[in-house]
C-alpha atoms as a PDB file:
ATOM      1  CA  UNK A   1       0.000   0.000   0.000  1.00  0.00           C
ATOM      2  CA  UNK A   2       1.596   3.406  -0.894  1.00  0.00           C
ATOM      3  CA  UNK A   3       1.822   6.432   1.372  1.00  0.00           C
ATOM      4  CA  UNK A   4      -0.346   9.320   1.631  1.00  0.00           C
ATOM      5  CA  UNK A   5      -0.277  11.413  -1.230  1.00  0.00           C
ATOM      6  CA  UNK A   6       0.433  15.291  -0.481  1.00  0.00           C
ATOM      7  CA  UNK A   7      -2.406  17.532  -0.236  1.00  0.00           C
ATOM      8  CA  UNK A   8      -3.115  21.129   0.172  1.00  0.00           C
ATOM      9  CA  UNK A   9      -3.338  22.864   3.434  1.00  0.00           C
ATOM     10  CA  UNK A  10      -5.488  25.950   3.378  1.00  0.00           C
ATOM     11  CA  UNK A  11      -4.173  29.073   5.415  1.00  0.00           C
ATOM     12  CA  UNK A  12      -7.528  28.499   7.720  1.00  0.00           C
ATOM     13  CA  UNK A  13      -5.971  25.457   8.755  1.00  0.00           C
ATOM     14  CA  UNK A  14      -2.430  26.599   9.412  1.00  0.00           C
ATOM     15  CA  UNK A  15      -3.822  29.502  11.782  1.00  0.00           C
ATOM     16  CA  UNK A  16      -6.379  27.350  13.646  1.00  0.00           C
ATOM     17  CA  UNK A  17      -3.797  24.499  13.855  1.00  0.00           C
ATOM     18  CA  UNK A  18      -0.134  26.256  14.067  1.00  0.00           C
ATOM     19  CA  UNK A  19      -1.605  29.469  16.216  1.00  0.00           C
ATOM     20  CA  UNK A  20      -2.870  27.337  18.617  1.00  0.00           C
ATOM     21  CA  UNK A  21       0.160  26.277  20.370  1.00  0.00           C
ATOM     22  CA  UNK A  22      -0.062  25.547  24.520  1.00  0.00           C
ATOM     23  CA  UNK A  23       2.324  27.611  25.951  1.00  0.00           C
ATOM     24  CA  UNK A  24       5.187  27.251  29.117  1.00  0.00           C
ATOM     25  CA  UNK A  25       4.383  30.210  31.137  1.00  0.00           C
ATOM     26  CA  UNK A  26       0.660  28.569  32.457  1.00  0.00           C
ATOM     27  CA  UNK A  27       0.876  26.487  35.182  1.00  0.00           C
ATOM     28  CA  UNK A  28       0.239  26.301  39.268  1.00  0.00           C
ATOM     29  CA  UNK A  29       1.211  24.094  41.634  1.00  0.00           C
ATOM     30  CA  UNK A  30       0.593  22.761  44.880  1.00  0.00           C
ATOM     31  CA  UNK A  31       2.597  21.945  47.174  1.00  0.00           C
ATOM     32  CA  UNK A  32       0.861  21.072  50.692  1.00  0.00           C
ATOM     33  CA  UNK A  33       2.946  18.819  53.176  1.00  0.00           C
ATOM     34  CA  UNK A  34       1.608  16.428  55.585  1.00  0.00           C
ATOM     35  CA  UNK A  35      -0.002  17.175  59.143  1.00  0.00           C
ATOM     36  CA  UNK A  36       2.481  16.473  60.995  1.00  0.00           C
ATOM     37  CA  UNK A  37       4.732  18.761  59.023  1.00  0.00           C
ATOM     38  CA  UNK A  38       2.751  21.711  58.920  1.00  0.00           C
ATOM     39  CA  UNK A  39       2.399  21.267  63.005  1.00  0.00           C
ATOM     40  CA  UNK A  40       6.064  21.326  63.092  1.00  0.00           C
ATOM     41  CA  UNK A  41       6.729  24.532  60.972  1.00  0.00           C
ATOM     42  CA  UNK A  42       3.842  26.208  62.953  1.00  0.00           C
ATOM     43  CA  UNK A  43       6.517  25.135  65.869  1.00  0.00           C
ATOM     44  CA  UNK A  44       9.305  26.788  64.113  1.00  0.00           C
ATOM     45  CA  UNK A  45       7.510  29.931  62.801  1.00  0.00           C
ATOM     46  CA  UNK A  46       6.023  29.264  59.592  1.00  0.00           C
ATOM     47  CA  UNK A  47       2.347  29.101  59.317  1.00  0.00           C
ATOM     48  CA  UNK A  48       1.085  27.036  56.153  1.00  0.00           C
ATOM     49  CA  UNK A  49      -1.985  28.100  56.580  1.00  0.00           C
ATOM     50  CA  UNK A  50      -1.375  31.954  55.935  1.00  0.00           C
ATOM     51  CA  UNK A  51       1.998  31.659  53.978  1.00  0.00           C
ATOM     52  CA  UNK A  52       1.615  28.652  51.655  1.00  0.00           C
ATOM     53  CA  UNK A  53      -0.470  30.251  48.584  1.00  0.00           C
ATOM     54  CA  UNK A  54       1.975  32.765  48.684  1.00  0.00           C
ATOM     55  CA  UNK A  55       4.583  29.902  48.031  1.00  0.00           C
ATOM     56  CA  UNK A  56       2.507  28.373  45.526  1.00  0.00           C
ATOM     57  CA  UNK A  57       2.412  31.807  43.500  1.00  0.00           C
ATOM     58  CA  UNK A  58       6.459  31.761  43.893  1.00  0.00           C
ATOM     59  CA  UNK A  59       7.215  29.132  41.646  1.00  0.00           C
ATOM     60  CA  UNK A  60       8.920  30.004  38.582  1.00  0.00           C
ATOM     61  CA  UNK A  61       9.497  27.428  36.831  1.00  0.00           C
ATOM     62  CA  UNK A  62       8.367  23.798  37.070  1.00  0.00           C
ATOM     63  CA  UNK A  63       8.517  20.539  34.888  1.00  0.00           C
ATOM     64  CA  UNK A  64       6.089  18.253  33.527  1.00  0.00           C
ATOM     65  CA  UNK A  65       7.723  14.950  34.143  1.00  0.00           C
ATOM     66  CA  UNK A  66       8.198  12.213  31.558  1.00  0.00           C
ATOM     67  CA  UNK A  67       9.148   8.031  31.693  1.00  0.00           C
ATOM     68  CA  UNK A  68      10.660   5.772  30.003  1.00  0.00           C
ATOM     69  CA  UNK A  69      10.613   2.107  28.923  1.00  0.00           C
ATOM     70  CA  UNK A  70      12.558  -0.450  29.956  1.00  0.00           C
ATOM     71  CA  UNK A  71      12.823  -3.050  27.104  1.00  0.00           C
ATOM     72  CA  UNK A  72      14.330  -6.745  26.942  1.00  0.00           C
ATOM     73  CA  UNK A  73      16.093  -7.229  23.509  1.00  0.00           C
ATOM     74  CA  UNK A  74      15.080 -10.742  22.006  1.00  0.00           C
ATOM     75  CA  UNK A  75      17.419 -11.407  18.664  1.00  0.00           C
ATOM     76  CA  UNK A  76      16.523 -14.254  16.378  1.00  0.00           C
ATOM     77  CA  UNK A  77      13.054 -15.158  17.062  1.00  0.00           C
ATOM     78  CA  UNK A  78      13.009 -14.431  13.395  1.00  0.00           C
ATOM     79  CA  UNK A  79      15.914 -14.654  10.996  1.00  0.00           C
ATOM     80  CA  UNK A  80      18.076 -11.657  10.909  1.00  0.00           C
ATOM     81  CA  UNK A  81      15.758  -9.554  13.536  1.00  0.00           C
ATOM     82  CA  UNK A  82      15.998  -8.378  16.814  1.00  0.00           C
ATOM     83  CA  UNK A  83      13.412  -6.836  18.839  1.00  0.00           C
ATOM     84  CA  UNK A  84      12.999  -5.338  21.935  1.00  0.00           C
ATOM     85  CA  UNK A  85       9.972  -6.033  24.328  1.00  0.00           C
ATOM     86  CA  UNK A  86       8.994  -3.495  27.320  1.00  0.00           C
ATOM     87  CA  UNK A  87       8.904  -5.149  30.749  1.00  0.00           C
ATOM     88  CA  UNK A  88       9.045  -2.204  32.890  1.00  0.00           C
ATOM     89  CA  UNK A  89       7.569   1.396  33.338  1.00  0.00           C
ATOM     90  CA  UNK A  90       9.967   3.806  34.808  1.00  0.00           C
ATOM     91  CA  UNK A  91       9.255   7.287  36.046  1.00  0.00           C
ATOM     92  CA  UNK A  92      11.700  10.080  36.640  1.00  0.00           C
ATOM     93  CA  UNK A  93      13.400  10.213  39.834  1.00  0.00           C
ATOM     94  CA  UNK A  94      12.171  13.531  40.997  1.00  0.00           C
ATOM     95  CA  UNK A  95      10.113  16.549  40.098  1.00  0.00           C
ATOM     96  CA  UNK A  96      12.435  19.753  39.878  1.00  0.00           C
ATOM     97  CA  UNK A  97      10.818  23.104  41.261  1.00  0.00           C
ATOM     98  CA  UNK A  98      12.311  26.752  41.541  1.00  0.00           C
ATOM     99  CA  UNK A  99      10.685  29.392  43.818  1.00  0.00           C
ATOM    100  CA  UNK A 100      11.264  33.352  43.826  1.00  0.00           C
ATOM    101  CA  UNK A 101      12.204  34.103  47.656  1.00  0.00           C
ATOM    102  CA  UNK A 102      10.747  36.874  49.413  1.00  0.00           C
ATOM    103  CA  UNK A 103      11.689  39.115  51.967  1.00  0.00           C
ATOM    104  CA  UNK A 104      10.536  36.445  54.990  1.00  0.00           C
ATOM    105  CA  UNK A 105      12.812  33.611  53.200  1.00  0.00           C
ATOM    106  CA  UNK A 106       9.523  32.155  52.979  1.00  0.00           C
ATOM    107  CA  UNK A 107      10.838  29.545  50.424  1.00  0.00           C
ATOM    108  CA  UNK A 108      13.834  28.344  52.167  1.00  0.00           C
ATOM    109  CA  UNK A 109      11.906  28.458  55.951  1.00  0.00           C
ATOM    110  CA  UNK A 110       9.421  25.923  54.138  1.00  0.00           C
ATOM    111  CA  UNK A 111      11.769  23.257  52.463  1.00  0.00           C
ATOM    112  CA  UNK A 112      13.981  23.196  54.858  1.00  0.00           C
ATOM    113  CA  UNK A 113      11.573  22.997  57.863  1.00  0.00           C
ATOM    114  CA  UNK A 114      10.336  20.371  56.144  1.00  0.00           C
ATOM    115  CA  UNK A 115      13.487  18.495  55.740  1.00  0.00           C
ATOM    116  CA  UNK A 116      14.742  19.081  59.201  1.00  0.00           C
ATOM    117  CA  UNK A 117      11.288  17.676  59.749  1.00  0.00           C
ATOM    118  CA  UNK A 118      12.375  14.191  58.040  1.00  0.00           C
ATOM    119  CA  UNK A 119      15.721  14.357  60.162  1.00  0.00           C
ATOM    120  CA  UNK A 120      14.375  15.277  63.896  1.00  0.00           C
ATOM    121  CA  UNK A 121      16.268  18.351  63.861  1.00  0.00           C
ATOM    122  CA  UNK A 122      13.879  20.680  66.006  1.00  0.00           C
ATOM    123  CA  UNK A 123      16.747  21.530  68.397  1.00  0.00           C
ATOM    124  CA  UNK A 124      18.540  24.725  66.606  1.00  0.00           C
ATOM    125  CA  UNK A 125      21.204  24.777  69.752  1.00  0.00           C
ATOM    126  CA  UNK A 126      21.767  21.080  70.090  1.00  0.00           C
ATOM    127  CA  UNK A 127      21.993  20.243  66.042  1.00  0.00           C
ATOM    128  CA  UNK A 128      25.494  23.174  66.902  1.00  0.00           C
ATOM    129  CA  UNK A 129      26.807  20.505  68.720  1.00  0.00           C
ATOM    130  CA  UNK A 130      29.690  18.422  66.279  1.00  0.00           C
ATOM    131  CA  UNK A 131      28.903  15.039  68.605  1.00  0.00           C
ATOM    132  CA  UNK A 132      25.079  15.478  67.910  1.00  0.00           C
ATOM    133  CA  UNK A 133      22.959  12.573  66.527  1.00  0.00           C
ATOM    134  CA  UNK A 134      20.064  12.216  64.986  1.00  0.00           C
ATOM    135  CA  UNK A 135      16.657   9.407  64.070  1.00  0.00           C
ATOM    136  CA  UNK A 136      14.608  10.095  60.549  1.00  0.00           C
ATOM    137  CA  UNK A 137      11.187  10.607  60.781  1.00  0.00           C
ATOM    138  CA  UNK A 138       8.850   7.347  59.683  1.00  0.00           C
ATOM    139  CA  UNK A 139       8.071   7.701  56.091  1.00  0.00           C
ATOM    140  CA  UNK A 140       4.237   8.262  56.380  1.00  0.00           C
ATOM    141  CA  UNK A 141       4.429  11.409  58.548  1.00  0.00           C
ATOM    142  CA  UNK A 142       6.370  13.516  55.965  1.00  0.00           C
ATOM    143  CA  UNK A 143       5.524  12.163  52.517  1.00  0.00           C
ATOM    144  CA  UNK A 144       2.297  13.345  50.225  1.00  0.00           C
ATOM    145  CA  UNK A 145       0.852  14.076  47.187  1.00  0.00           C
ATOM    146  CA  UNK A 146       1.439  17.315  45.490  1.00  0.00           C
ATOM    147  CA  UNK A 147       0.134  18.266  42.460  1.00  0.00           C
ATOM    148  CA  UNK A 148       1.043  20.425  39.381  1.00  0.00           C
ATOM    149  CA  UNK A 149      -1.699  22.146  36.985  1.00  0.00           C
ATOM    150  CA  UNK A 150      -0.988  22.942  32.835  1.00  0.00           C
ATOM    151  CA  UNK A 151      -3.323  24.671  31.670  1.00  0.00           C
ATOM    152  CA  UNK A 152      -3.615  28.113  29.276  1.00  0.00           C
ATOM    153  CA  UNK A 153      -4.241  31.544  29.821  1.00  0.00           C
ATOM    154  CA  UNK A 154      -8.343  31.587  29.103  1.00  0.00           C
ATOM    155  CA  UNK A 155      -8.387  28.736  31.673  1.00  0.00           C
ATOM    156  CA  UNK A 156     -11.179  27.268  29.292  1.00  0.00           C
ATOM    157  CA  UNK A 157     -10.659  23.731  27.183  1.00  0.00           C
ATOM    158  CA  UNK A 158      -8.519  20.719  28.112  1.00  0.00           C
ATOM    159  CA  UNK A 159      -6.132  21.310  30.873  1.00  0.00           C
ATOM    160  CA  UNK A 160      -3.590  18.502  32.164  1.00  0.00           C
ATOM    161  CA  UNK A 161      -3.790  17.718  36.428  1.00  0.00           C
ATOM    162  CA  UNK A 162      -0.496  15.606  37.403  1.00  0.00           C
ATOM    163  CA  UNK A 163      -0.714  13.914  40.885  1.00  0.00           C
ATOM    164  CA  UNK A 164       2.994  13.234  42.144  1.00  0.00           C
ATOM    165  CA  UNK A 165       2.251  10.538  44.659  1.00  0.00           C
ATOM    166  CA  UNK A 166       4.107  10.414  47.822  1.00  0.00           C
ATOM    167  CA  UNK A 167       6.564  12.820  47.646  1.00  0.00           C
ATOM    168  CA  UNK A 168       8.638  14.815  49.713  1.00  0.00           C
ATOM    169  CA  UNK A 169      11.705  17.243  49.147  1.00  0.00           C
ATOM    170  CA  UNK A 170      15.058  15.493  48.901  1.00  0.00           C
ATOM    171  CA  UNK A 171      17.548  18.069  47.402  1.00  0.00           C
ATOM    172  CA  UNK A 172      17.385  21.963  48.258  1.00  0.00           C
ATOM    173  CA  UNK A 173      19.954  23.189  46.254  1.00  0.00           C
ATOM    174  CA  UNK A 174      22.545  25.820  46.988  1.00  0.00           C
ATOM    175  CA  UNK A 175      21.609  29.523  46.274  1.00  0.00           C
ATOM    176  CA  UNK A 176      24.180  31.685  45.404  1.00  0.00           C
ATOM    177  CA  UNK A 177      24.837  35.297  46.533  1.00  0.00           C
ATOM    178  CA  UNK A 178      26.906  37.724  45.178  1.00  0.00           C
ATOM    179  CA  UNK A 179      28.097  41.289  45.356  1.00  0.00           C
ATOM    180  CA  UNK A 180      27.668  41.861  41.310  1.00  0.00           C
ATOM    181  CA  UNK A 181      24.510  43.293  39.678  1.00  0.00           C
ATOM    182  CA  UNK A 182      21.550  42.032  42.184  1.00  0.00           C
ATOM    183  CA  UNK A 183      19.327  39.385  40.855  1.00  0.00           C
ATOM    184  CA  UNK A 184      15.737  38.175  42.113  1.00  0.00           C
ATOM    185  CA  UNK A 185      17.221  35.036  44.615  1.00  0.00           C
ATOM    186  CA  UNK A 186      15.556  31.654  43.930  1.00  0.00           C
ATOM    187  CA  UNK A 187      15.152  28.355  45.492  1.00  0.00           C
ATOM    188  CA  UNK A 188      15.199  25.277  43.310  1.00  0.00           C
ATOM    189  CA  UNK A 189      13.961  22.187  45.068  1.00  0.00           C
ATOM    190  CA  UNK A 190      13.866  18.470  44.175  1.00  0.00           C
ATOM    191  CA  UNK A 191      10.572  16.786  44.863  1.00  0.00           C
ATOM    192  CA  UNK A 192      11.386  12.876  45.386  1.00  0.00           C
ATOM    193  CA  UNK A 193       7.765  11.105  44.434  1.00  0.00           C
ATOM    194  CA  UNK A 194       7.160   7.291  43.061  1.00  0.00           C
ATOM    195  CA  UNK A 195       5.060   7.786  40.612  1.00  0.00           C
ATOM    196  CA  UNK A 196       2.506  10.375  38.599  1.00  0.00           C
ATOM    197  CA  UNK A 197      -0.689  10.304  37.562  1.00  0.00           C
ATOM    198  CA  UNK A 198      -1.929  12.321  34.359  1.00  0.00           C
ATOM    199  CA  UNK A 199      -5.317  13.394  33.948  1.00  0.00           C
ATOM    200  CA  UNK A 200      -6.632  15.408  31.243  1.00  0.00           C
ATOM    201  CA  UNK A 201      -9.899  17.618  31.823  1.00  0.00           C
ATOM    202  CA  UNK A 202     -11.969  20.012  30.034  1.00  0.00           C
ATOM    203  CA  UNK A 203     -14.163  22.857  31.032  1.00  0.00           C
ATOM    204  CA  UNK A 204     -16.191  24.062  29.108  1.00  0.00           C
ATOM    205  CA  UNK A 205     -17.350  27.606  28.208  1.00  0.00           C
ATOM    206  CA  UNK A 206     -21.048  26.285  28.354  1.00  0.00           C
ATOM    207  CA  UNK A 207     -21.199  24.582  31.856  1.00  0.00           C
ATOM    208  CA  UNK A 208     -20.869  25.629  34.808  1.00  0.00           C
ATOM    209  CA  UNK A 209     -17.446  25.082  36.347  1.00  0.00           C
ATOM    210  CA  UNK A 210     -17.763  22.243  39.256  1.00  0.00           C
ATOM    211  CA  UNK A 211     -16.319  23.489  42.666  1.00  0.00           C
ATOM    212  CA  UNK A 212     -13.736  20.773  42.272  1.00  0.00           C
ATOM    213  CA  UNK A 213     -12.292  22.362  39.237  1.00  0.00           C
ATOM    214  CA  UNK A 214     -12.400  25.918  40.498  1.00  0.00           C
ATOM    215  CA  UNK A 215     -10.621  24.729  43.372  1.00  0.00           C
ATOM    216  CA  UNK A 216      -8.324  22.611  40.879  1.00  0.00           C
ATOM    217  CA  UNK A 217      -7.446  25.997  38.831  1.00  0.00           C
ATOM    218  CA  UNK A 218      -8.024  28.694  41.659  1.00  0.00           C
ATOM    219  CA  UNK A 219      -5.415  27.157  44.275  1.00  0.00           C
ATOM    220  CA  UNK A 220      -2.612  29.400  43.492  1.00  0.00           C
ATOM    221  CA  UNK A 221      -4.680  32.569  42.630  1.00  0.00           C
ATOM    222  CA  UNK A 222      -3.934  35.679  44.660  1.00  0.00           C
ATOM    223  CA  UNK A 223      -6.902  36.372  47.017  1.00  0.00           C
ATOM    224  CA  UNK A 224      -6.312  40.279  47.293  1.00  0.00           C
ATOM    225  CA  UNK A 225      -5.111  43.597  45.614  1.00  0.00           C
ATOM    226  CA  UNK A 226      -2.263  43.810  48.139  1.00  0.00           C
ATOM    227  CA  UNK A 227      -0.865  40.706  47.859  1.00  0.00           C
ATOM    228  CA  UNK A 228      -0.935  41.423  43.799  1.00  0.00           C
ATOM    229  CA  UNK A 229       1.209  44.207  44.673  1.00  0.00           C
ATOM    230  CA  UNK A 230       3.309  42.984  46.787  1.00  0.00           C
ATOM    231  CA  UNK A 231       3.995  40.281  44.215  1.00  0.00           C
ATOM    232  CA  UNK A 232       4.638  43.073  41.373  1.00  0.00           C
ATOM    233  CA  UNK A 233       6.760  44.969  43.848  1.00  0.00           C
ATOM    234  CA  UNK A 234       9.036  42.563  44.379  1.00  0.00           C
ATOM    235  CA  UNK A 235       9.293  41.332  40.610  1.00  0.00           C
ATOM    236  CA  UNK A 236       9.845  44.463  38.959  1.00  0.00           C
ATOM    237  CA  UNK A 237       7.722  46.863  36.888  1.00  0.00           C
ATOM    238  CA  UNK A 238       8.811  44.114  33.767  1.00  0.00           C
ATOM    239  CA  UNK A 239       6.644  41.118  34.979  1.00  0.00           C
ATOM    240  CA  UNK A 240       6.816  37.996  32.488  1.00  0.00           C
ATOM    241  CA  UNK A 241       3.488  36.869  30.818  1.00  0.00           C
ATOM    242  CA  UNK A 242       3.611  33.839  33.443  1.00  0.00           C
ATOM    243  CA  UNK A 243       3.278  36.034  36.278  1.00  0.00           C
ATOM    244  CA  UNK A 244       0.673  38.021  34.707  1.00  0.00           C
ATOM    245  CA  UNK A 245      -1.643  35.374  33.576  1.00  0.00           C
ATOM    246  CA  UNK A 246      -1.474  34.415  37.542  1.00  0.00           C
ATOM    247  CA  UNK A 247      -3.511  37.559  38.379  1.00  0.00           C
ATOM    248  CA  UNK A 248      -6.899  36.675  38.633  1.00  0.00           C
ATOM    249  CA  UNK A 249      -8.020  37.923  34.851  1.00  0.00           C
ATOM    250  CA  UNK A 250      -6.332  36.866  31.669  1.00  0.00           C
ATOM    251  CA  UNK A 251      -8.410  38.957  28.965  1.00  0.00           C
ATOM    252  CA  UNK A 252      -6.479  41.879  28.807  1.00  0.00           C
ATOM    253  CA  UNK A 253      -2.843  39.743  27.526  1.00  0.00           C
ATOM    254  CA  UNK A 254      -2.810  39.515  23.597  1.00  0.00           C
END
């Protein structure tokens, strides 16, 4: 059987199809640790409750994860051929996520409450100690499910909801600081999970949006005019489109 013979491609098509394209800067996430941990950070002077939207907006940059295959190469079931059959799913190791930090640190007092957390280290003065010890925390006290959100800037149509099951931070990396030109400082985190789950949903323009949903695509949406410009104040008067789209409204970005 031959292959498809070319046809034409009106310019209709090319600007419904090729001007339609999803784009990076549209996202949320949420990141919301177990009981147990928020009781602890409350104990160490971070309340979830009133500071973790504001570490939701943060997040700069995120990424949907991918997996992989692992295959089993069979030669010479046939003469001359060798295939290779999938026995295994594997799913990246970790889900990498960078935060803007604000004038409380609010970024680093989270992820690494939440590690020391993990390692029992709720004595400041005794962890100074060089002969000091410490016991890790049991596994279901400090993992959970967090979740990231694609979606675009109408929030209307298909939109992709990953769960990352069980996961907890594992690598804070090191933030530099540096006399030179200032910078915005940023956190980048490593979220250890075991696996994801996709889903994709749709709303609709015609139906009304379910309370799950708005709570699915509302989780990360600033809940006053101050904390908008608080946001704007510390970002600069040159705010990216992915910052702006997280404002409430989208209709007035072209």
């Amino acid at each position: 059987m031959p292959g498809y013979a070319p046809n034409k491609i009106s310019s209709a098509q090319v600007k419904s199809n090729l001007l339609n394209i999803a784009q990076t800067s549209i996202y949320m996430v949420k990141v919301q640790p177990p009981s147990d941990v928020v009781s602890f950070l409350s104990g160490q002077g971070y309340s979830y409750s009133s500071r973790g939207n504001d570490l939701e907006l943060m997040c700069s940059s995120a990424t949907l994860p991918g997996n992989a295959l692992v295959t089993h190469e069979v030669t010479n079931d046939y003469a001359g051929v060798s295939e290779k059959m999938a026995y295994r799913r594997m799913y990246d190791s970790s889900l990498d996520l960078t935060f803007y930090v604000d004038r409380n640190y609010g970024a680093i007092d989270f992820f690494d409450g939440w590690i020391d957390y993990i390692t029992n280290m709720s004595s400041k003065s005794r962890m100074k100690s060089p002969y000091t010890t410490y016991r890790m925390s049991y596994p279901t006290t400090y993992k959970t499910n967090i979740f990231l959100t694609k979606f675009e800037k109408d929030a209307v149509g298909s939109y992709l909801h990953y769960t990352f099951v069980d996961a907890f931070p594992q690598n804070v990396t090191s933030i530099p600081v540096s006399y030179e030109g200032s910078n915005l400082l940023q956190c980048s985190v490593s979220m250890s999970y075991i696996r994801y789950v996709r889903e994709k949903q749709t709303i609709s323009t015609n139906t009304t949006t379910t309370s799950q949903q708005q709570q699915t695509l509302n989780f990360q949406t600033p809940t006053s005019s101050a904390v908008q410009a608080q946001f704007a104040a510390q970002l600069g008067a040159n705010i990216g489109i992915g910052a702006n789209d997280l404002f409430g409204t989208t209709s007035n970005i072209s």
